[in-house]
PDB file of N, CA and C in Angstrom:
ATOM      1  N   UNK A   1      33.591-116.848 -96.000  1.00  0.00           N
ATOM      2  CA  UNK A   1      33.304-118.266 -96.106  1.00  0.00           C
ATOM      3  C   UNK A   1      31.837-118.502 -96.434  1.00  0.00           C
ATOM      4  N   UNK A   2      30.994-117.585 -95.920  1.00  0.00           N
ATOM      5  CA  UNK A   2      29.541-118.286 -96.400  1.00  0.00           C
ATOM      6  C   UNK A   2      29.166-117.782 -98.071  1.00  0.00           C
ATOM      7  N   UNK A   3      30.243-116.848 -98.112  1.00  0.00           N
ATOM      8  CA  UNK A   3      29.937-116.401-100.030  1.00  0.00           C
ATOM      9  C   UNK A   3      30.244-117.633-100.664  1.00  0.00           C
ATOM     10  N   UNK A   4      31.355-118.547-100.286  1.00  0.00           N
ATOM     11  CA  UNK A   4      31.751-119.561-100.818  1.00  0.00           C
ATOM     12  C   UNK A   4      30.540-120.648-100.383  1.00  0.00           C
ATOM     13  N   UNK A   5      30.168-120.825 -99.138  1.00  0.00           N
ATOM     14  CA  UNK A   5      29.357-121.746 -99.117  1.00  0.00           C
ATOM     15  C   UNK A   5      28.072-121.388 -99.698  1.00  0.00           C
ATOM     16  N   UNK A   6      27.831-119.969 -99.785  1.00  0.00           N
ATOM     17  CA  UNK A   6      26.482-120.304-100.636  1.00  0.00           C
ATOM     18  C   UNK A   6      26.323-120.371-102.365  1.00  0.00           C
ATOM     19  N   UNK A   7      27.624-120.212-102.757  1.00  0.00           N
ATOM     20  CA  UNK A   7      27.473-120.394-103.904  1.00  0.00           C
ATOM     21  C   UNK A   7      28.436-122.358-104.763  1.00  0.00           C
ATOM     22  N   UNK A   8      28.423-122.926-103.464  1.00  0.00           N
ATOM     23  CA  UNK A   8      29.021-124.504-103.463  1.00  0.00           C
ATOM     24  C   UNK A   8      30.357-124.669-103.877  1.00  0.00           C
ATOM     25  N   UNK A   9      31.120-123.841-103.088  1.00  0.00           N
ATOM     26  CA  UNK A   9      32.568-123.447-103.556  1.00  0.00           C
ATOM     27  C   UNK A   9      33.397-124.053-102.184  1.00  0.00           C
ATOM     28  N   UNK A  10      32.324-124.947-101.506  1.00  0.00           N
ATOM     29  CA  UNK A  10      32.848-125.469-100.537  1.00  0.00           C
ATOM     30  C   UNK A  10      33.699-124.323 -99.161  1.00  0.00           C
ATOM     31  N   UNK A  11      34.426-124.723 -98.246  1.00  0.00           N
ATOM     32  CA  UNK A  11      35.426-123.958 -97.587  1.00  0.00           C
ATOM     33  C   UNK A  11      36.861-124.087 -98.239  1.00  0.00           C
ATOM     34  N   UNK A  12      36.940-122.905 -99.368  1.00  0.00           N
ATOM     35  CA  UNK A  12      37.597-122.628 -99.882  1.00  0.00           C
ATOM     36  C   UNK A  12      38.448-121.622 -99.311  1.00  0.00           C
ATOM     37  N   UNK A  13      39.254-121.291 -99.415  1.00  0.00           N
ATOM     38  CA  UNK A  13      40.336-120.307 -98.143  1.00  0.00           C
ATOM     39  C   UNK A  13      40.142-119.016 -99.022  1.00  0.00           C
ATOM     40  N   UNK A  14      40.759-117.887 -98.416  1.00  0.00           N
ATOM     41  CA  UNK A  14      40.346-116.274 -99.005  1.00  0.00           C
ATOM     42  C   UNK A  14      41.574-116.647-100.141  1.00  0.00           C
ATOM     43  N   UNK A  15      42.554-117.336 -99.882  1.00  0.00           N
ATOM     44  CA  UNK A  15      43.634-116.689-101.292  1.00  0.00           C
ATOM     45  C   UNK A  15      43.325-117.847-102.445  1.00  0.00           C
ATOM     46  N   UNK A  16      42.197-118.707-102.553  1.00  0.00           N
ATOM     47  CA  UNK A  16      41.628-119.779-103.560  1.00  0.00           C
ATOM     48  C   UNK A  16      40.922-118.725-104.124  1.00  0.00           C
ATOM     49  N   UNK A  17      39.870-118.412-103.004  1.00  0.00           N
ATOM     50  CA  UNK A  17      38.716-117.295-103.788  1.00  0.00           C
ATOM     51  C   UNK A  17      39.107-116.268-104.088  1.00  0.00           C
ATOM     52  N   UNK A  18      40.164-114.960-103.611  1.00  0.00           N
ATOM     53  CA  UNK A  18      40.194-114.158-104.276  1.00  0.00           C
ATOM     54  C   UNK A  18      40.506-113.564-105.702  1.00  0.00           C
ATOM     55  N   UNK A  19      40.986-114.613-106.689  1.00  0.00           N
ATOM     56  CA  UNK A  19      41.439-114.445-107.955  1.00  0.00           C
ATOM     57  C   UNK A  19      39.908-114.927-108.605  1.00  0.00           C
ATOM     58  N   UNK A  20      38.992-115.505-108.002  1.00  0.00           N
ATOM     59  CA  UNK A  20      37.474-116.068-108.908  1.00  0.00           C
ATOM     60  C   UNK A  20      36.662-114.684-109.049  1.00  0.00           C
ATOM     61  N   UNK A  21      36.295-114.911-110.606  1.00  0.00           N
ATOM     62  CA  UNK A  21      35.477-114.248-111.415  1.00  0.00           C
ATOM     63  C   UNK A  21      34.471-113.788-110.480  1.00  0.00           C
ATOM     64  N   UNK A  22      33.602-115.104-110.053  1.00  0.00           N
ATOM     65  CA  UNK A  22      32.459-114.778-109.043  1.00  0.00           C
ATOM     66  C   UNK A  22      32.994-114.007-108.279  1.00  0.00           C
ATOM     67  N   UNK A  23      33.742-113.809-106.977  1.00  0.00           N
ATOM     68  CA  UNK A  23      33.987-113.155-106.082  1.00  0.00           C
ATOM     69  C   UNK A  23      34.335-111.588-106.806  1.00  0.00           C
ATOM     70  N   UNK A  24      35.153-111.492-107.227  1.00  0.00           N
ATOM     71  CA  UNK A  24      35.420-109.931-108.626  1.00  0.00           C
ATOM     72  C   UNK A  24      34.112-109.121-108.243  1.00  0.00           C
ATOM     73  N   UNK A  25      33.202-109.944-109.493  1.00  0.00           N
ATOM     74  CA  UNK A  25      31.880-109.753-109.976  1.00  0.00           C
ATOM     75  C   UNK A  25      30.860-109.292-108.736  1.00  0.00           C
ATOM     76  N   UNK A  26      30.828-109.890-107.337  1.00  0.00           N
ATOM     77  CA  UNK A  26      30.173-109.610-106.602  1.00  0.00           C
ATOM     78  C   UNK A  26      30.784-108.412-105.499  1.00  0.00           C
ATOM     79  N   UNK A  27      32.103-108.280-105.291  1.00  0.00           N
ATOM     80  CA  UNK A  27      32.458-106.955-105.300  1.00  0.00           C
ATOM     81  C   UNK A  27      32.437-105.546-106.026  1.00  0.00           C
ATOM     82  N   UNK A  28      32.557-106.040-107.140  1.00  0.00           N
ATOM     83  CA  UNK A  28      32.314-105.243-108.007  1.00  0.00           C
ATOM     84  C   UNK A  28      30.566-104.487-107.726  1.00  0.00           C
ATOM     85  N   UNK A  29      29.862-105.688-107.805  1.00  0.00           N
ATOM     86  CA  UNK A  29      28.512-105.269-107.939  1.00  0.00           C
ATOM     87  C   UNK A  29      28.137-104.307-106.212  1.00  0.00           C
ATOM     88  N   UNK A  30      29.110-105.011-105.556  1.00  0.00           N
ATOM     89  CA  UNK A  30      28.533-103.876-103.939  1.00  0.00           C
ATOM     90  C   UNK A  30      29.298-102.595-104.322  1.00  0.00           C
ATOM     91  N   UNK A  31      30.566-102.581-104.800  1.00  0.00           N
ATOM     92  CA  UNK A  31      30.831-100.743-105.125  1.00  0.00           C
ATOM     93  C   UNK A  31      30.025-100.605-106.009  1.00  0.00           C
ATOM     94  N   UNK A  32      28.975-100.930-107.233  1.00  0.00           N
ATOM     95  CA  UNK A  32      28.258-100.252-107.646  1.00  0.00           C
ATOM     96  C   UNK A  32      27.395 -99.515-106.815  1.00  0.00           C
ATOM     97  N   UNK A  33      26.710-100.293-105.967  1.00  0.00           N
ATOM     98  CA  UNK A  33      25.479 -99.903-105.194  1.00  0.00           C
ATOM     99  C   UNK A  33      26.129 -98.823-104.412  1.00  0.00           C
ATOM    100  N   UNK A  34      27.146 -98.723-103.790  1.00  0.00           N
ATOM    101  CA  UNK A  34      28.207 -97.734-103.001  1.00  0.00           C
ATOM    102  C   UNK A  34      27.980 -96.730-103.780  1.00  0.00           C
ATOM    103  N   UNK A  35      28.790 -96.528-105.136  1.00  0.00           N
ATOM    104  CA  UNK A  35      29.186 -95.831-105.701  1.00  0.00           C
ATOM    105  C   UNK A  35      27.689 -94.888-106.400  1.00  0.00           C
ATOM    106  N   UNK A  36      26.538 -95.665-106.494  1.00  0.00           N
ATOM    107  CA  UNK A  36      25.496 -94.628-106.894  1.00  0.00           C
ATOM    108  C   UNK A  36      25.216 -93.651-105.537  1.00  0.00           C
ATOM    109  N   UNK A  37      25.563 -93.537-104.918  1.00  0.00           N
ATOM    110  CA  UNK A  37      24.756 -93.070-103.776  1.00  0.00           C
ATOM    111  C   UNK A  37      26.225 -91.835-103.100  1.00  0.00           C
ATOM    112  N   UNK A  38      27.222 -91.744-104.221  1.00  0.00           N
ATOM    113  CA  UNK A  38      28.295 -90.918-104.290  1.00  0.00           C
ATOM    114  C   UNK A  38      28.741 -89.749-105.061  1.00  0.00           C
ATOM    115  N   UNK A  39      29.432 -89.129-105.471  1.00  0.00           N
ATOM    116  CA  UNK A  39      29.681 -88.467-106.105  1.00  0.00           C
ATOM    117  C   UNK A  39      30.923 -88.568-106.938  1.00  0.00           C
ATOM    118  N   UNK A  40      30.983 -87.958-108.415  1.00  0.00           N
ATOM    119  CA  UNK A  40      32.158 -89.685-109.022  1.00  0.00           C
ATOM    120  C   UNK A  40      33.566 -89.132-108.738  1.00  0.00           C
ATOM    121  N   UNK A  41      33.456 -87.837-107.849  1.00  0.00           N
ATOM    122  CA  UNK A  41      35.112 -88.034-107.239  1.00  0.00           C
ATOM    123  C   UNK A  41      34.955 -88.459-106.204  1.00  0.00           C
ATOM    124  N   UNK A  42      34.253 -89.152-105.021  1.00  0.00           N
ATOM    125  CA  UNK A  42      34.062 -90.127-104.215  1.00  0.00           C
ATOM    126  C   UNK A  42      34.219 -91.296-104.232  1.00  0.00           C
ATOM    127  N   UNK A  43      33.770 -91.491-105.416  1.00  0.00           N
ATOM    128  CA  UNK A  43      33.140 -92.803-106.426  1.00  0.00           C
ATOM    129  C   UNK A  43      34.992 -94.101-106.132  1.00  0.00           C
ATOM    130  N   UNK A  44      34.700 -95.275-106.252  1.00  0.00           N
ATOM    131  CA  UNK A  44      35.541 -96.189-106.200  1.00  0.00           C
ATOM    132  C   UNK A  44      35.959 -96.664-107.706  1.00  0.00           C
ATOM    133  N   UNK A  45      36.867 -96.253-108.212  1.00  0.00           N
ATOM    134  CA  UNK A  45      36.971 -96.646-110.099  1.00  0.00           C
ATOM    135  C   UNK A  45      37.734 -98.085-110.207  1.00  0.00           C
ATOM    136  N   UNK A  46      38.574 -98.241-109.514  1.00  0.00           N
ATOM    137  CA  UNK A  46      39.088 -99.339-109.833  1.00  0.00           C
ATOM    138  C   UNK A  46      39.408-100.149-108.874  1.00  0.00           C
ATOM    139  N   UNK A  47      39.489-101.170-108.657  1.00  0.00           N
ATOM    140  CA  UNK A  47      39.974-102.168-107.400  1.00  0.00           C
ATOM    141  C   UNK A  47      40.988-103.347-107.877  1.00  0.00           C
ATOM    142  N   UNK A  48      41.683-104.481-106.580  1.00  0.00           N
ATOM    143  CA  UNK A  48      42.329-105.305-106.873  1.00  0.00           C
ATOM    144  C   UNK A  48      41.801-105.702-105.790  1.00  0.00           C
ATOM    145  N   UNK A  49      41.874-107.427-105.322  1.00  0.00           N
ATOM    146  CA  UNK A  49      41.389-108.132-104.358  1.00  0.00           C
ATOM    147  C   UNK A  49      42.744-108.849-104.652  1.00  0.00           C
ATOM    148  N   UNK A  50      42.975-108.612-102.862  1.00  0.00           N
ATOM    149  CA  UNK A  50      45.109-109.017-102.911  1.00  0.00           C
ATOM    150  C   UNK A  50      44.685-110.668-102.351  1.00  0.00           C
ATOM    151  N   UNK A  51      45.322-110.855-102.274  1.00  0.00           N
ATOM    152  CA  UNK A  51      45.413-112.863-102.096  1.00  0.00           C
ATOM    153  C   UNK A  51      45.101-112.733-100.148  1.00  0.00           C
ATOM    154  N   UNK A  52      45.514-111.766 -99.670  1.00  0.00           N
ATOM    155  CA  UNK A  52      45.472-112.212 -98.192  1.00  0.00           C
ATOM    156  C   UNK A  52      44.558-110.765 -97.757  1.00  0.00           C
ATOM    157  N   UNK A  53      44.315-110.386 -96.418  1.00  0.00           N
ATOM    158  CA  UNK A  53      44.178-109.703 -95.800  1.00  0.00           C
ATOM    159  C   UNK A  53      45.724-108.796 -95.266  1.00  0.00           C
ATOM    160  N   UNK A  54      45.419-107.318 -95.707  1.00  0.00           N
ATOM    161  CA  UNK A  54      46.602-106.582 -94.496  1.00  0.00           C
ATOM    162  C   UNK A  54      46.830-107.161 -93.041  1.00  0.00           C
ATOM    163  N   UNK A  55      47.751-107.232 -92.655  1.00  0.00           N
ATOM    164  CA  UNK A  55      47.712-107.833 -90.915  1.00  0.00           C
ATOM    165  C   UNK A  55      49.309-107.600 -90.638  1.00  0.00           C
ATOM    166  N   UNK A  56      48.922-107.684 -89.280  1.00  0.00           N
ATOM    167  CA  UNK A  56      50.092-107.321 -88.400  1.00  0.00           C
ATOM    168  C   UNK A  56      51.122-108.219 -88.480  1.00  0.00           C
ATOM    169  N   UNK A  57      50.768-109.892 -89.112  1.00  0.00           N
ATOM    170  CA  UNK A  57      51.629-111.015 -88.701  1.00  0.00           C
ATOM    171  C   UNK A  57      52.282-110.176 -89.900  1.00  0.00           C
ATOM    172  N   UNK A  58      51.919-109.960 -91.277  1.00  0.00           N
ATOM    173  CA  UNK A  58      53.150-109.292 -92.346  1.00  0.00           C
ATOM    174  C   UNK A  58      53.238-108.163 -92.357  1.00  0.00           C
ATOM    175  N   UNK A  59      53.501-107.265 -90.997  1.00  0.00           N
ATOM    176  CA  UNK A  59      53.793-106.187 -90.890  1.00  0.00           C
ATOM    177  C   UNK A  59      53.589-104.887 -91.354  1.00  0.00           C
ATOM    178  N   UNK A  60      51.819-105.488 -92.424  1.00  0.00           N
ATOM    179  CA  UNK A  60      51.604-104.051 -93.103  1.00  0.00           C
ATOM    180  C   UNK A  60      50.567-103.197 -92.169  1.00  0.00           C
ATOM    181  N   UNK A  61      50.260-103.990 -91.239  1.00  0.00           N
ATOM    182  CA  UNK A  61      49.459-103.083 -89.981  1.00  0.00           C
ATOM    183  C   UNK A  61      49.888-102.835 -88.884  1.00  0.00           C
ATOM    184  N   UNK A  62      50.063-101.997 -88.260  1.00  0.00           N
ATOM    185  CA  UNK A  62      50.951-101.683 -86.665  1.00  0.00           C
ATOM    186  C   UNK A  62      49.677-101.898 -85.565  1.00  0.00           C
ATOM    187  N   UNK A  63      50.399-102.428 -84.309  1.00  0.00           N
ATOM    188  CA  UNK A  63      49.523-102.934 -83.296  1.00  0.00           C
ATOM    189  C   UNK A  63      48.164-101.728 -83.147  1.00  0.00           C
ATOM    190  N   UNK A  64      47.788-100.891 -83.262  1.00  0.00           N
ATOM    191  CA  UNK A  64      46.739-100.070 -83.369  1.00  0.00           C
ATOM    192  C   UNK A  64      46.068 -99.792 -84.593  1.00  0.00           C
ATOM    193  N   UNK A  65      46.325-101.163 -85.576  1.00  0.00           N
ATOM    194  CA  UNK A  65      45.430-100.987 -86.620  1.00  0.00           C
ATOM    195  C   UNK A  65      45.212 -99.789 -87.620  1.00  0.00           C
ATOM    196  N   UNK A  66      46.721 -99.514 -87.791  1.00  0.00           N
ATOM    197  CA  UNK A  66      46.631 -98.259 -89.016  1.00  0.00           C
ATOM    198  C   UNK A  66      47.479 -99.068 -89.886  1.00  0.00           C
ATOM    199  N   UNK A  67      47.217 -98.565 -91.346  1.00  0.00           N
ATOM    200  CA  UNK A  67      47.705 -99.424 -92.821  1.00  0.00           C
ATOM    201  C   UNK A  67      49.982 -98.203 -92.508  1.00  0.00           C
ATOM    202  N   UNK A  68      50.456 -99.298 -92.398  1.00  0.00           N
ATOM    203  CA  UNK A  68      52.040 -98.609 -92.594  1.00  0.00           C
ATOM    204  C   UNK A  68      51.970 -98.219 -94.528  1.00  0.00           C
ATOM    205  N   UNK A  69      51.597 -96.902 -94.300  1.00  0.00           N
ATOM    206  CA  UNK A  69      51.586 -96.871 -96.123  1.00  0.00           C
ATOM    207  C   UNK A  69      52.531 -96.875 -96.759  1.00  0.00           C
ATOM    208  N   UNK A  70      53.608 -96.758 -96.548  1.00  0.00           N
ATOM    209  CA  UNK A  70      55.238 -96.530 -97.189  1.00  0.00           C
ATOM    210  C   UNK A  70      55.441 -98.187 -97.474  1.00  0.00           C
ATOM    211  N   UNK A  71      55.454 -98.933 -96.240  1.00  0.00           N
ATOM    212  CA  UNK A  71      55.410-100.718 -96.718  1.00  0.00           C
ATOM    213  C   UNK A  71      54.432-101.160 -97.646  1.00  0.00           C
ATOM    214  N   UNK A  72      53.412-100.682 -97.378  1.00  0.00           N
ATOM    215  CA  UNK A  72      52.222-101.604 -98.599  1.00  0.00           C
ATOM    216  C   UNK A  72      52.356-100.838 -99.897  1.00  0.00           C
ATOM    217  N   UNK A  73      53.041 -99.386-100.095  1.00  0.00           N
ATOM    218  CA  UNK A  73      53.223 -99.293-101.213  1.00  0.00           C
ATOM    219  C   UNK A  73      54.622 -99.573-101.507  1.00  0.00           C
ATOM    220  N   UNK A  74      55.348-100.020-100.999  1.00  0.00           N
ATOM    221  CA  UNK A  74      56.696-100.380-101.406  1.00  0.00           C
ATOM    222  C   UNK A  74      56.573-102.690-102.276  1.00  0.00           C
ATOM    223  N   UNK A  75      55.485-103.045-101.661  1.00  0.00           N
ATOM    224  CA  UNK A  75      54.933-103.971-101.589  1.00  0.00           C
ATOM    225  C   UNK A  75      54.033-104.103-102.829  1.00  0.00           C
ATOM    226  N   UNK A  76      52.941-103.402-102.956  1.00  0.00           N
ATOM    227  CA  UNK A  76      52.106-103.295-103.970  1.00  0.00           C
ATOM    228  C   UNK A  76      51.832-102.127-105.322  1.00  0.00           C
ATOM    229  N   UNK A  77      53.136-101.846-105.400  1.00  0.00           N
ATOM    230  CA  UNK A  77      53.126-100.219-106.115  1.00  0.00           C
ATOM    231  C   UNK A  77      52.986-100.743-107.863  1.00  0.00           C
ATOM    232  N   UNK A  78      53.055-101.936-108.155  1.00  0.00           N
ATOM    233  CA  UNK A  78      52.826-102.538-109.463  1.00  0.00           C
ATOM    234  C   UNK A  78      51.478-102.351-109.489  1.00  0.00           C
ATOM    235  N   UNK A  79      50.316-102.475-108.475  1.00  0.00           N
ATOM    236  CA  UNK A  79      48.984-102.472-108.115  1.00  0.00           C
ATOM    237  C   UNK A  79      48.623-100.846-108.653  1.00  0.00           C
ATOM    238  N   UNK A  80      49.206-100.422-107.674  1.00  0.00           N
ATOM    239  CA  UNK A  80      48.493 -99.032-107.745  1.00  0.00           C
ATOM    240  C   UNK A  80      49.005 -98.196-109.095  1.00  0.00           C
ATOM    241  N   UNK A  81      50.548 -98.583-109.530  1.00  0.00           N
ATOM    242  CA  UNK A  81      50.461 -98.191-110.809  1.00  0.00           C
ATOM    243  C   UNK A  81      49.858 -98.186-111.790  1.00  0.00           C
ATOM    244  N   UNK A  82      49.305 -99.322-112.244  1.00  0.00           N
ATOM    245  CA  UNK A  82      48.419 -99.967-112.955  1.00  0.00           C
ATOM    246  C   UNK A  82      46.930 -99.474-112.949  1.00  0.00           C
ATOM    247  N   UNK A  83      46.418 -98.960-111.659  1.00  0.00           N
ATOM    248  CA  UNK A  83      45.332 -97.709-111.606  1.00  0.00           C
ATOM    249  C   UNK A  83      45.715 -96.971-112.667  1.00  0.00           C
ATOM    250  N   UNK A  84      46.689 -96.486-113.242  1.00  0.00           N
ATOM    251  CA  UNK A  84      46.439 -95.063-113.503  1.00  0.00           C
ATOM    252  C   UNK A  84      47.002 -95.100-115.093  1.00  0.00           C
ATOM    253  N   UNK A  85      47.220 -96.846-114.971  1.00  0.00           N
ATOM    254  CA  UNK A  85      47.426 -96.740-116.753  1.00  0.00           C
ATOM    255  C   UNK A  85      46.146 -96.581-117.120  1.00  0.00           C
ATOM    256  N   UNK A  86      46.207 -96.139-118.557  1.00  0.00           N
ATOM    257  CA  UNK A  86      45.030 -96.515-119.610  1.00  0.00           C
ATOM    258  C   UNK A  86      44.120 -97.752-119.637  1.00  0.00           C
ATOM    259  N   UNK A  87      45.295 -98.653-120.090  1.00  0.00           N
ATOM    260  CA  UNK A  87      44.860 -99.958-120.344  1.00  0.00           C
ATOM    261  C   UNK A  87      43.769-100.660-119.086  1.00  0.00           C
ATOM    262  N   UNK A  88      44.503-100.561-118.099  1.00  0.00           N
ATOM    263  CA  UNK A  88      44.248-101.136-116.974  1.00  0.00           C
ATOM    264  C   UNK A  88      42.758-101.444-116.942  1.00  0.00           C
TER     265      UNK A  88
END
């Protein structure tokens, strides 16, 4: 919320902002800074910013806070496919 408020985007909710250019762009720009200070099979190549947060209310996190990976990729596997096209 204060990325939005400091750039006058008002209190805009996470699934308004996560599809904006700005927000992209300024993630983007913190895995750069990440990513120099890595090695480029360390390195972060591609990302997606999903509309919500993982959470327990949609069942992709179990009460001790581990990602259920079989659900979020049964869920988002158009995502991660798309890593590994060309185009992408």
């Amino acid at each position: 919320k204060a990325f939005a408020r400091d750039r006058g985007l008002g209190e805009a909710s996470y699934a308004a902002l996560s599809p904006r250019l700005e927000v992209y762009t300024e993630v983007q720009r913190l895995i750069d800074n990440v990513n120099g200070q890595l090695a480029s099979y360390e390195s972060i190549k591609k990302f997606k910013i999903l509309e919500h947060d993982l959470s327990q209310e949609t069942g992709e996190i179990t009460p001790s806070l581990k990602v259920k990976r079989k659900l979020v990729y049964e869920r988002y596997h158009l995502i991660f496919d798309a890593f590994y096209d060309e185009s992408y």
